[in-house]
PDB file of N, CA and C in Angstrom:
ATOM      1  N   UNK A   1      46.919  48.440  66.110  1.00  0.00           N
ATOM      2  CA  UNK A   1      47.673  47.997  67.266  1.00  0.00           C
ATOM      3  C   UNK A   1      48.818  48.977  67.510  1.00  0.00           C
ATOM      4  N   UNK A   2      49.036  49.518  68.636  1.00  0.00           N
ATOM      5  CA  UNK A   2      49.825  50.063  69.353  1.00  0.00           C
ATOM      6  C   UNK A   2      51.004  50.110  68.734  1.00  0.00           C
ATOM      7  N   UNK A   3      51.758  48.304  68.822  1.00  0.00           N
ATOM      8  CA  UNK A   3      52.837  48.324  68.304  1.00  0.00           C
ATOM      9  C   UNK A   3      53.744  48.404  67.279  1.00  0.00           C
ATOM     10  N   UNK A   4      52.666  48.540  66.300  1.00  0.00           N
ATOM     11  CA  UNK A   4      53.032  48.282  64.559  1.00  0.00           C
ATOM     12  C   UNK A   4      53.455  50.235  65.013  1.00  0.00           C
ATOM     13  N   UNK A   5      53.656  50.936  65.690  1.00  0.00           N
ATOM     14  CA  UNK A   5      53.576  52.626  65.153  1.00  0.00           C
ATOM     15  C   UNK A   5      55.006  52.761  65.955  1.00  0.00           C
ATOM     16  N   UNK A   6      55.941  53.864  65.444  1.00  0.00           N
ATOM     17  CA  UNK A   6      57.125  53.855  65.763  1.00  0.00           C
ATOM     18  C   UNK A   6      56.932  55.574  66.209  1.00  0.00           C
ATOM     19  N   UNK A   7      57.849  55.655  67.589  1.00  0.00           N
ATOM     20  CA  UNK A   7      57.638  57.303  68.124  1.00  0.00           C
ATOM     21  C   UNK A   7      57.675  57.941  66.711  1.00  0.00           C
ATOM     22  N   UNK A   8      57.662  59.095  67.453  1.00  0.00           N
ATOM     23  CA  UNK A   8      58.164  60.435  66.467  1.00  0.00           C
ATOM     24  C   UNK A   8      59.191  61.308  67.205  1.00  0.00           C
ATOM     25  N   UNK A   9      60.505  61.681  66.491  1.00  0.00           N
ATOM     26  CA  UNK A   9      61.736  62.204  67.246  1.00  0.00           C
ATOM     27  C   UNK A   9      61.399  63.770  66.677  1.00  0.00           C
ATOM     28  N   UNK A  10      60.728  64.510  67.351  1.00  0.00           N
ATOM     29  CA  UNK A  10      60.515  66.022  67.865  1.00  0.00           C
ATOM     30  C   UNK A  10      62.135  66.618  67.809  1.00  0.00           C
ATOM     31  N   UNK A  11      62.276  67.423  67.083  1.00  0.00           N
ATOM     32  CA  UNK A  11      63.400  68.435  66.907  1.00  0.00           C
ATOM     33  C   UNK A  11      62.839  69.531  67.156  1.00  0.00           C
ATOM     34  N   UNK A  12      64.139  70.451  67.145  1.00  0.00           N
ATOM     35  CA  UNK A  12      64.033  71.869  67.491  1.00  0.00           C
ATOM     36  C   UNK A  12      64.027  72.288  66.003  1.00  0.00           C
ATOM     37  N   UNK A  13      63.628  73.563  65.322  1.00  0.00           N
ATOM     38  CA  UNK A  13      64.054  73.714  64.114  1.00  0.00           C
ATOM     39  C   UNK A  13      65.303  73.762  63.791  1.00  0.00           C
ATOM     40  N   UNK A  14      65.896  74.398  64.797  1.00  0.00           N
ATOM     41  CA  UNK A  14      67.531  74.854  64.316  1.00  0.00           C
ATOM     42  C   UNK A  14      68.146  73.753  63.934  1.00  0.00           C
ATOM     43  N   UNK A  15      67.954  72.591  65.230  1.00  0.00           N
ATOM     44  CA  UNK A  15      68.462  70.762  64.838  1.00  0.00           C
ATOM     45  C   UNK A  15      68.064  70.364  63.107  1.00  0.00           C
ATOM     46  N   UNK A  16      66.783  71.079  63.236  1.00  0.00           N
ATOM     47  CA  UNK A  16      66.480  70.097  61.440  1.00  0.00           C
ATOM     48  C   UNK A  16      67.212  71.080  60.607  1.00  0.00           C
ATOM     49  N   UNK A  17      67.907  72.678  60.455  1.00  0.00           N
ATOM     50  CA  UNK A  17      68.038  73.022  60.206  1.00  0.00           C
ATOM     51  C   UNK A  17      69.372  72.742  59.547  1.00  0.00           C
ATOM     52  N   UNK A  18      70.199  72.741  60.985  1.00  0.00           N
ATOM     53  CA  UNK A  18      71.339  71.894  61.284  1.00  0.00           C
ATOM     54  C   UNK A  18      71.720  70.614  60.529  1.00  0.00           C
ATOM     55  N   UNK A  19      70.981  69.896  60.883  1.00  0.00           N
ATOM     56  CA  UNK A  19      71.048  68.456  60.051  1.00  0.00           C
ATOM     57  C   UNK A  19      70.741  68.599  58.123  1.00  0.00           C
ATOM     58  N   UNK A  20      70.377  69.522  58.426  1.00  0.00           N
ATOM     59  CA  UNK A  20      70.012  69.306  56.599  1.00  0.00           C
ATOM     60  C   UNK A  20      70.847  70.440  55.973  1.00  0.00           C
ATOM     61  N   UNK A  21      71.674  71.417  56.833  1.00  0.00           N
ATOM     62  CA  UNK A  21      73.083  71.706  56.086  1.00  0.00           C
ATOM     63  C   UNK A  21      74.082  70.846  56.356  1.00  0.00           C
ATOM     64  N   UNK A  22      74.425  69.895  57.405  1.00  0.00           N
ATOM     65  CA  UNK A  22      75.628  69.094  57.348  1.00  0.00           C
ATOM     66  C   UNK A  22      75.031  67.969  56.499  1.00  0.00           C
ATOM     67  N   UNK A  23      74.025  67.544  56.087  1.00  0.00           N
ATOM     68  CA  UNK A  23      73.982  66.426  55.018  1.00  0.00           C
ATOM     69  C   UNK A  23      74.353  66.814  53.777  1.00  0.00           C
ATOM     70  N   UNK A  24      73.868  68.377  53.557  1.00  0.00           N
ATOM     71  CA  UNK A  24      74.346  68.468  52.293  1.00  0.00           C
ATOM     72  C   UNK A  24      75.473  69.169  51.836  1.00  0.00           C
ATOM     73  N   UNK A  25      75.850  69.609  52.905  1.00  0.00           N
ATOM     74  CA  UNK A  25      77.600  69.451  52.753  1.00  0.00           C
ATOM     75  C   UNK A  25      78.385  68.234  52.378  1.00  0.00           C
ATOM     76  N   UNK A  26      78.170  67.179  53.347  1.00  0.00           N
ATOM     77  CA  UNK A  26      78.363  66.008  53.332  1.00  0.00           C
ATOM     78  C   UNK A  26      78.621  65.300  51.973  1.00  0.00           C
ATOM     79  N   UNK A  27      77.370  65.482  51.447  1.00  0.00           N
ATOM     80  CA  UNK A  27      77.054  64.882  50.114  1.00  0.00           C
ATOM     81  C   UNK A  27      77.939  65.506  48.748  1.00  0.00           C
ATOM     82  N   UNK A  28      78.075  66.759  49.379  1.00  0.00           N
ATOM     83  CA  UNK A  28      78.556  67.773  48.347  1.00  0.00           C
ATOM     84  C   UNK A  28      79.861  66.933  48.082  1.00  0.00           C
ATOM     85  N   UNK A  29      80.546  67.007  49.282  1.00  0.00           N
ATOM     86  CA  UNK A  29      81.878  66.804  49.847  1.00  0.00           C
ATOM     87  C   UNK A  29      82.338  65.578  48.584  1.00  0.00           C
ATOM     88  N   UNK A  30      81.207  64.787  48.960  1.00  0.00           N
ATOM     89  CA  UNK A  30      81.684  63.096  48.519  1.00  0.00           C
ATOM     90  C   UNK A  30      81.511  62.999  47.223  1.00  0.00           C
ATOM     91  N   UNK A  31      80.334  63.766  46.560  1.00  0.00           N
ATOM     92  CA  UNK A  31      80.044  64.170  45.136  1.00  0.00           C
ATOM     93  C   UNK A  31      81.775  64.322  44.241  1.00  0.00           C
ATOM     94  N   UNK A  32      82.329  65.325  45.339  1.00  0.00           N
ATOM     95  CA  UNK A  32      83.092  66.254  44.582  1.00  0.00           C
ATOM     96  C   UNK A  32      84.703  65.489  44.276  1.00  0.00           C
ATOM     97  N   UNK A  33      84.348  64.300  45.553  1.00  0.00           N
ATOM     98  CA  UNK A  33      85.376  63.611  45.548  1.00  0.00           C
ATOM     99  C   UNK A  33      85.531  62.108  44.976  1.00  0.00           C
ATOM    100  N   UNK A  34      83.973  61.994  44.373  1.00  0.00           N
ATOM    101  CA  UNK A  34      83.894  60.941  43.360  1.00  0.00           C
ATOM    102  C   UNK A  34      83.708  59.211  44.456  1.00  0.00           C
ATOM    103  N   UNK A  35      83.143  59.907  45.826  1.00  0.00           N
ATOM    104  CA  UNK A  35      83.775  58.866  46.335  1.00  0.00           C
ATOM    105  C   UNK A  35      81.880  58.371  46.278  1.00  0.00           C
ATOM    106  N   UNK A  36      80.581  58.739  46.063  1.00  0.00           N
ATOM    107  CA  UNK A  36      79.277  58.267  45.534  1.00  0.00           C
ATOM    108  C   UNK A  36      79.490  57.573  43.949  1.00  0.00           C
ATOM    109  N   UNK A  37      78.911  56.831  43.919  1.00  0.00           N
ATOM    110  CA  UNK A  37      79.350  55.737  42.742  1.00  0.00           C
ATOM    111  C   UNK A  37      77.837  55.955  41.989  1.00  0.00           C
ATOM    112  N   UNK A  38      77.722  55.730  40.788  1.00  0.00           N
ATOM    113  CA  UNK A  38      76.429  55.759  40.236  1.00  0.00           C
ATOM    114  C   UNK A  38      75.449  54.262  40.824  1.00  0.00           C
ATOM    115  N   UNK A  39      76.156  53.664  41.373  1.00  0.00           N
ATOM    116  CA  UNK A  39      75.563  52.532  42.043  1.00  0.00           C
ATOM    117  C   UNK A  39      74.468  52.760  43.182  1.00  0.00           C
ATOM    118  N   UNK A  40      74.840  53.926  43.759  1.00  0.00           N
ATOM    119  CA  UNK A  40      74.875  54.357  44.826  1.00  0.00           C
ATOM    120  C   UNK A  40      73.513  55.227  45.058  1.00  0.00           C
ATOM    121  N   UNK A  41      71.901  54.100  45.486  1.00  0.00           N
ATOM    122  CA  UNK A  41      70.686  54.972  45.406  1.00  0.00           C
ATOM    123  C   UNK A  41      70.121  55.471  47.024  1.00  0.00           C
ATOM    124  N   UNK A  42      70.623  54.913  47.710  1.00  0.00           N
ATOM    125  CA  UNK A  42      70.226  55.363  49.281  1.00  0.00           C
ATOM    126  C   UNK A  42      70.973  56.939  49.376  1.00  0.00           C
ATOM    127  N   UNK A  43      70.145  57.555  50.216  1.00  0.00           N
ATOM    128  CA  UNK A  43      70.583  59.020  50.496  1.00  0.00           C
ATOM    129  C   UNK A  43      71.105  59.796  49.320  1.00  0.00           C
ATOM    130  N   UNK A  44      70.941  59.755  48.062  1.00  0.00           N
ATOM    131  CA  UNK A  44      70.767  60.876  47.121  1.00  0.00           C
ATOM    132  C   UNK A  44      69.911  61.043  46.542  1.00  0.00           C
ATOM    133  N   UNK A  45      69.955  62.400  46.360  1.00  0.00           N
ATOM    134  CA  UNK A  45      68.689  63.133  45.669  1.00  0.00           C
ATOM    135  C   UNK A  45      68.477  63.054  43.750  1.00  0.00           C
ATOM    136  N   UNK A  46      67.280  62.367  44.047  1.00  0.00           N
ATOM    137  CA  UNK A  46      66.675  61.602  42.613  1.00  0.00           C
ATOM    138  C   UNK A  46      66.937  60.078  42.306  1.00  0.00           C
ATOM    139  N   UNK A  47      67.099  59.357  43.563  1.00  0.00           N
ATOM    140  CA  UNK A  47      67.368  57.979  43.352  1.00  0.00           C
ATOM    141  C   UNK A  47      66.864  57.449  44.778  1.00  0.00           C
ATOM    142  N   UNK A  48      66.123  56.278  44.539  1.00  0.00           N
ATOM    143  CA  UNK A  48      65.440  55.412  45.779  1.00  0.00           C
ATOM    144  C   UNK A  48      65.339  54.285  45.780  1.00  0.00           C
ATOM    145  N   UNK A  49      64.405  54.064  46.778  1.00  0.00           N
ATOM    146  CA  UNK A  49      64.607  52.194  46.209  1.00  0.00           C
ATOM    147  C   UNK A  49      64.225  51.620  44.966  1.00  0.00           C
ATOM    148  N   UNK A  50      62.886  52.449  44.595  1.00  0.00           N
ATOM    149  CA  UNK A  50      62.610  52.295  43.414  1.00  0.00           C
ATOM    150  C   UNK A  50      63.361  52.154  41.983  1.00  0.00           C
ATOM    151  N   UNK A  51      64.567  53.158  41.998  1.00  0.00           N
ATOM    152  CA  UNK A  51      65.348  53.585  40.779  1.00  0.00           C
ATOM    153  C   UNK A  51      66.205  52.514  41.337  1.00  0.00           C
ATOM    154  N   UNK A  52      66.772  51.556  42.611  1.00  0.00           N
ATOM    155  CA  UNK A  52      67.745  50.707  42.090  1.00  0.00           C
ATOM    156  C   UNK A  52      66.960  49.439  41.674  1.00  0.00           C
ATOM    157  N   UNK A  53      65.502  49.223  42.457  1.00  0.00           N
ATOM    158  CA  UNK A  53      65.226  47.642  41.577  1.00  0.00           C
ATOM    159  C   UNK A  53      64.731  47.845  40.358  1.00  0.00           C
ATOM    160  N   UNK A  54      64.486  49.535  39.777  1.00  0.00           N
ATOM    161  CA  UNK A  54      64.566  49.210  38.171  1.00  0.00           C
ATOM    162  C   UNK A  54      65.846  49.069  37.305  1.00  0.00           C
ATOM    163  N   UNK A  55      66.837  49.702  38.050  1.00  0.00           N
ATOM    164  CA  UNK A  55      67.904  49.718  37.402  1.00  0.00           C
ATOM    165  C   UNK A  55      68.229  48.026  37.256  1.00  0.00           C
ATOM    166  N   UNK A  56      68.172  47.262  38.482  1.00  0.00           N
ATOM    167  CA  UNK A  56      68.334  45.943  38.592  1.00  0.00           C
ATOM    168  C   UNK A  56      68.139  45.028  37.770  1.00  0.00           C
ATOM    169  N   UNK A  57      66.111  44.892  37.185  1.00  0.00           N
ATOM    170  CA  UNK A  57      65.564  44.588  36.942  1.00  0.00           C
ATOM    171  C   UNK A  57      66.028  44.532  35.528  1.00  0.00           C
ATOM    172  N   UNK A  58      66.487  45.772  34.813  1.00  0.00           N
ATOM    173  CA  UNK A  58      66.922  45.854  33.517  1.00  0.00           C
ATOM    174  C   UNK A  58      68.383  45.570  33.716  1.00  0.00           C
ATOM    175  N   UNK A  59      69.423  45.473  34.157  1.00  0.00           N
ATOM    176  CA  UNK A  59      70.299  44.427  34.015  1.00  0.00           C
ATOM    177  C   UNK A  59      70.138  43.249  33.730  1.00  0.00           C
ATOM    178  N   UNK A  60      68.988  42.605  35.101  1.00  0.00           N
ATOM    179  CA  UNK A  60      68.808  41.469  34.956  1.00  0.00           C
ATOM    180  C   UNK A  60      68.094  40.945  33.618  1.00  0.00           C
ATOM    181  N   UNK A  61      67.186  41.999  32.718  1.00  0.00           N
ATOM    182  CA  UNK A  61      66.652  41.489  31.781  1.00  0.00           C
ATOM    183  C   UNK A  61      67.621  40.948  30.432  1.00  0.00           C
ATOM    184  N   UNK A  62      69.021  42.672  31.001  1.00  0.00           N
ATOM    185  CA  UNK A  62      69.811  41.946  29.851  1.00  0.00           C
ATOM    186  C   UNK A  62      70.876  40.844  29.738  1.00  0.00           C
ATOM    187  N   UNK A  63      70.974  40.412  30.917  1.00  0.00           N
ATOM    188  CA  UNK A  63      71.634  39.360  30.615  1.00  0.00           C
ATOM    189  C   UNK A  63      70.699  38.313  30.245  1.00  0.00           C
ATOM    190  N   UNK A  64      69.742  37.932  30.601  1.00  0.00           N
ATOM    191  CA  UNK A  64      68.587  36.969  30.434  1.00  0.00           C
ATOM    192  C   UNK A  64      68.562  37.149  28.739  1.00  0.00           C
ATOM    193  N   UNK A  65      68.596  38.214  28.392  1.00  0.00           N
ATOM    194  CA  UNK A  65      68.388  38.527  27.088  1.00  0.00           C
ATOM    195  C   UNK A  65      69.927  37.748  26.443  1.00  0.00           C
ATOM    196  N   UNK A  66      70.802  37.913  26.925  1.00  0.00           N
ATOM    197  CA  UNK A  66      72.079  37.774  26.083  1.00  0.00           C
ATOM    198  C   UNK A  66      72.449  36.272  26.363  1.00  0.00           C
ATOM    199  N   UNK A  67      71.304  35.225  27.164  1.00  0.00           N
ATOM    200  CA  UNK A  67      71.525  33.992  27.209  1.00  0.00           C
ATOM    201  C   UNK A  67      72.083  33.442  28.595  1.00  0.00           C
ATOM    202  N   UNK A  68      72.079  34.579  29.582  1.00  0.00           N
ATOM    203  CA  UNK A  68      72.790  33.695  30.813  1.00  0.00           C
ATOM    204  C   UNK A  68      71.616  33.413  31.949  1.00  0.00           C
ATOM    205  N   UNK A  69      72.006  33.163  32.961  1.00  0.00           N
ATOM    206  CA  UNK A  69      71.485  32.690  33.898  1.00  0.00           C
ATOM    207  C   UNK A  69      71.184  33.690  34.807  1.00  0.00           C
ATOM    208  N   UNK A  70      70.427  33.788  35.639  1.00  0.00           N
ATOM    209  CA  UNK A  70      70.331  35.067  36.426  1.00  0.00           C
ATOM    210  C   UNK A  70      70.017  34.152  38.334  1.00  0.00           C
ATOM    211  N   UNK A  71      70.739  34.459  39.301  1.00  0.00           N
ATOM    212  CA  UNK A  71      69.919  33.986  40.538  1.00  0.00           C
ATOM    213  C   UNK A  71      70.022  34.968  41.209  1.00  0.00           C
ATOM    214  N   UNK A  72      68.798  35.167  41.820  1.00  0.00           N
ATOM    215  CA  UNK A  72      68.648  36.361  42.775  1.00  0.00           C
ATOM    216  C   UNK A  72      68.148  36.146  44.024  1.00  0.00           C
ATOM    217  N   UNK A  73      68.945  37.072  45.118  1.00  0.00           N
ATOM    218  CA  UNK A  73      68.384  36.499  46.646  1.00  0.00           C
ATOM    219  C   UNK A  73      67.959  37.504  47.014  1.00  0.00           C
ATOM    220  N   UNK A  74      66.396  37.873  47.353  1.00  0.00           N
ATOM    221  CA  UNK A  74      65.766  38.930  47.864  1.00  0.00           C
ATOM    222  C   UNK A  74      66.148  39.246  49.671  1.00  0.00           C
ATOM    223  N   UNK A  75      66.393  39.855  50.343  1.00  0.00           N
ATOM    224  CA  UNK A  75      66.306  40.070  51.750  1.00  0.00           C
ATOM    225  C   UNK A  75      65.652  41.265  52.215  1.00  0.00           C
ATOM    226  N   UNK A  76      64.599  40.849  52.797  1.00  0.00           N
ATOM    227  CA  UNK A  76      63.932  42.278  53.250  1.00  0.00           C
ATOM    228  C   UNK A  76      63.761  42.723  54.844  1.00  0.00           C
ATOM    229  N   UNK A  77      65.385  43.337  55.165  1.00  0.00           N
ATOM    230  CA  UNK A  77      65.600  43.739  56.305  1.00  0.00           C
ATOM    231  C   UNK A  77      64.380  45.152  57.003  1.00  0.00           C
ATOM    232  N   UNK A  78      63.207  45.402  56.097  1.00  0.00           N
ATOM    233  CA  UNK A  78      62.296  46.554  56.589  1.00  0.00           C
ATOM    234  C   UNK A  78      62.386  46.350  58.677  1.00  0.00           C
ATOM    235  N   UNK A  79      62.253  45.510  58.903  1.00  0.00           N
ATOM    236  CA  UNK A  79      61.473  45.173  60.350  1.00  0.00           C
ATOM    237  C   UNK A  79      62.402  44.336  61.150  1.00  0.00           C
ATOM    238  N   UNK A  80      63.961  44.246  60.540  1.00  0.00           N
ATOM    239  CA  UNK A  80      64.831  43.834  61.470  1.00  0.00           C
ATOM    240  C   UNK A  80      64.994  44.270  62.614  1.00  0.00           C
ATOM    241  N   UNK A  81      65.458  45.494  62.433  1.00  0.00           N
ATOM    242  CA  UNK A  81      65.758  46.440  63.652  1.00  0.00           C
ATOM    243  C   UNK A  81      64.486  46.670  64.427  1.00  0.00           C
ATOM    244  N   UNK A  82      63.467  46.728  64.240  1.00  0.00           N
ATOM    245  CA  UNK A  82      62.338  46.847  65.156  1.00  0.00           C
ATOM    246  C   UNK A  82      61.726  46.097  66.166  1.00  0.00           C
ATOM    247  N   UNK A  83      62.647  44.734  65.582  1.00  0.00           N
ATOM    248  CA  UNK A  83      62.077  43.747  66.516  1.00  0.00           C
ATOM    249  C   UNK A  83      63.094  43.279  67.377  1.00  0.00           C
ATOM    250  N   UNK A  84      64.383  44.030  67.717  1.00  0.00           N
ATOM    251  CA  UNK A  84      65.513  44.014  68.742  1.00  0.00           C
ATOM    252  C   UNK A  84      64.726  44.066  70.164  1.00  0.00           C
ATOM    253  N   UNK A  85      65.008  42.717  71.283  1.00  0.00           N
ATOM    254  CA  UNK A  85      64.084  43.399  72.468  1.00  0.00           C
ATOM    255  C   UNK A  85      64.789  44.617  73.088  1.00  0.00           C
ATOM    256  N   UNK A  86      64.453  45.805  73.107  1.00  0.00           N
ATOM    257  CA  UNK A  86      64.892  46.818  73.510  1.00  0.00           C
ATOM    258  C   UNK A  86      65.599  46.938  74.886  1.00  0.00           C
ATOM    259  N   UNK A  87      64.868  45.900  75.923  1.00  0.00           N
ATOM    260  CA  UNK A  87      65.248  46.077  77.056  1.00  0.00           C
ATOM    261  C   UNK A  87      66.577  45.419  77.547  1.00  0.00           C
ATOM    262  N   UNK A  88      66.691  44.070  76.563  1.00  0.00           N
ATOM    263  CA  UNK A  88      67.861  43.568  76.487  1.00  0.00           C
ATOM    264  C   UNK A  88      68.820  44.716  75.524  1.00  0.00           C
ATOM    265  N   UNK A  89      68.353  45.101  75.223  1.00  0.00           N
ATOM    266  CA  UNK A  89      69.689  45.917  73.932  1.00  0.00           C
ATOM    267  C   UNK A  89      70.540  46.922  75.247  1.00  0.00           C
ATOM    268  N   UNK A  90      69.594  47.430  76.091  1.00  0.00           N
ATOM    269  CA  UNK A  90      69.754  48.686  77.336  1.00  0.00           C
ATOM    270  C   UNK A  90      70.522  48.002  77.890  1.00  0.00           C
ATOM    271  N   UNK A  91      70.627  46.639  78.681  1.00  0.00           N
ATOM    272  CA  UNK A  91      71.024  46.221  79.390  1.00  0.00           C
ATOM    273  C   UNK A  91      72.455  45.811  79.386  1.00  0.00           C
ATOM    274  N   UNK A  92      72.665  45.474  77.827  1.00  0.00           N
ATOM    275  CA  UNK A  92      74.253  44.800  77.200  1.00  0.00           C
ATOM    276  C   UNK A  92      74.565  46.244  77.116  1.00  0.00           C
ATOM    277  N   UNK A  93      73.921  47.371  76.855  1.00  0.00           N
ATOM    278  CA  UNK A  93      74.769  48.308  76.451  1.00  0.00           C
ATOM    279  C   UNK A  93      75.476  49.233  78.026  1.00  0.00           C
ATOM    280  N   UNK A  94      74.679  48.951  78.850  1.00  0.00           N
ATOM    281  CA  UNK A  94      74.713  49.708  80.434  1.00  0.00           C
ATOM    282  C   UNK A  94      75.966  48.492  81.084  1.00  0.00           C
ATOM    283  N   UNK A  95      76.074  47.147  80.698  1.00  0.00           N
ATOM    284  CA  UNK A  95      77.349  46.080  81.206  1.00  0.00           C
ATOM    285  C   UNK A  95      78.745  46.822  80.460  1.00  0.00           C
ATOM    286  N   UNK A  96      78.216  47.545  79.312  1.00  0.00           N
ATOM    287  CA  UNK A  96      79.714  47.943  78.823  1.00  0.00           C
ATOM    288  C   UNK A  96      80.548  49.002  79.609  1.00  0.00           C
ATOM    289  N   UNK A  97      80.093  49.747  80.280  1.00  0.00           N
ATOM    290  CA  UNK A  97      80.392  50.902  81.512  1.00  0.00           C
ATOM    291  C   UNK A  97      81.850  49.987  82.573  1.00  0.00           C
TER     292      UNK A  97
END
């Protein structure tokens, strides 16, 4: 189905070029200034979603292990944003003018 597929945003090279020295400046920047936390698995390199629900997972084992209680609330925002009606989003945003 048509709608399950999301465009594709076509750059120029120089743009991807562009974009992937100011990210990693960026990153450098924040690295250097301590202000990325080891918490911290979105947008760095060698950590994903994967490495935080294992990291999670083994917290959670050790407290389970050391006798406490554990509650966990899953939210899986994947398909929030996709399902905004677009035409209304245009419309509130064109009243702000």
């Amino acid at each position: 189905m048509a709608g399950n597929y999301r465009p594709v945003s076509l750059m120029s090279v120089v743009c991807k070029v562009l974009e992937t020295l100011i990210k990693e400046t960026m990153i450098r920047f924040l690295e250097d200034r301590a202000v990325i936390t080891s918490k911290q698995h979105g947008f760095v390199s060698g950590r994903s979603c994967l490495t935080n629900l294992l990291e999670a997972f083994e917290n959670w084992t050790e407290f389970l292990g050391e006798g406490h209680g554990v509650d966990i609330i899953y939210l899986d925002y994947r398909k929030a944003f996709a399902t905004v009606p677009h035409k209304r989003l245009l419309t509130k945003i064109c009243q702000l003018d």
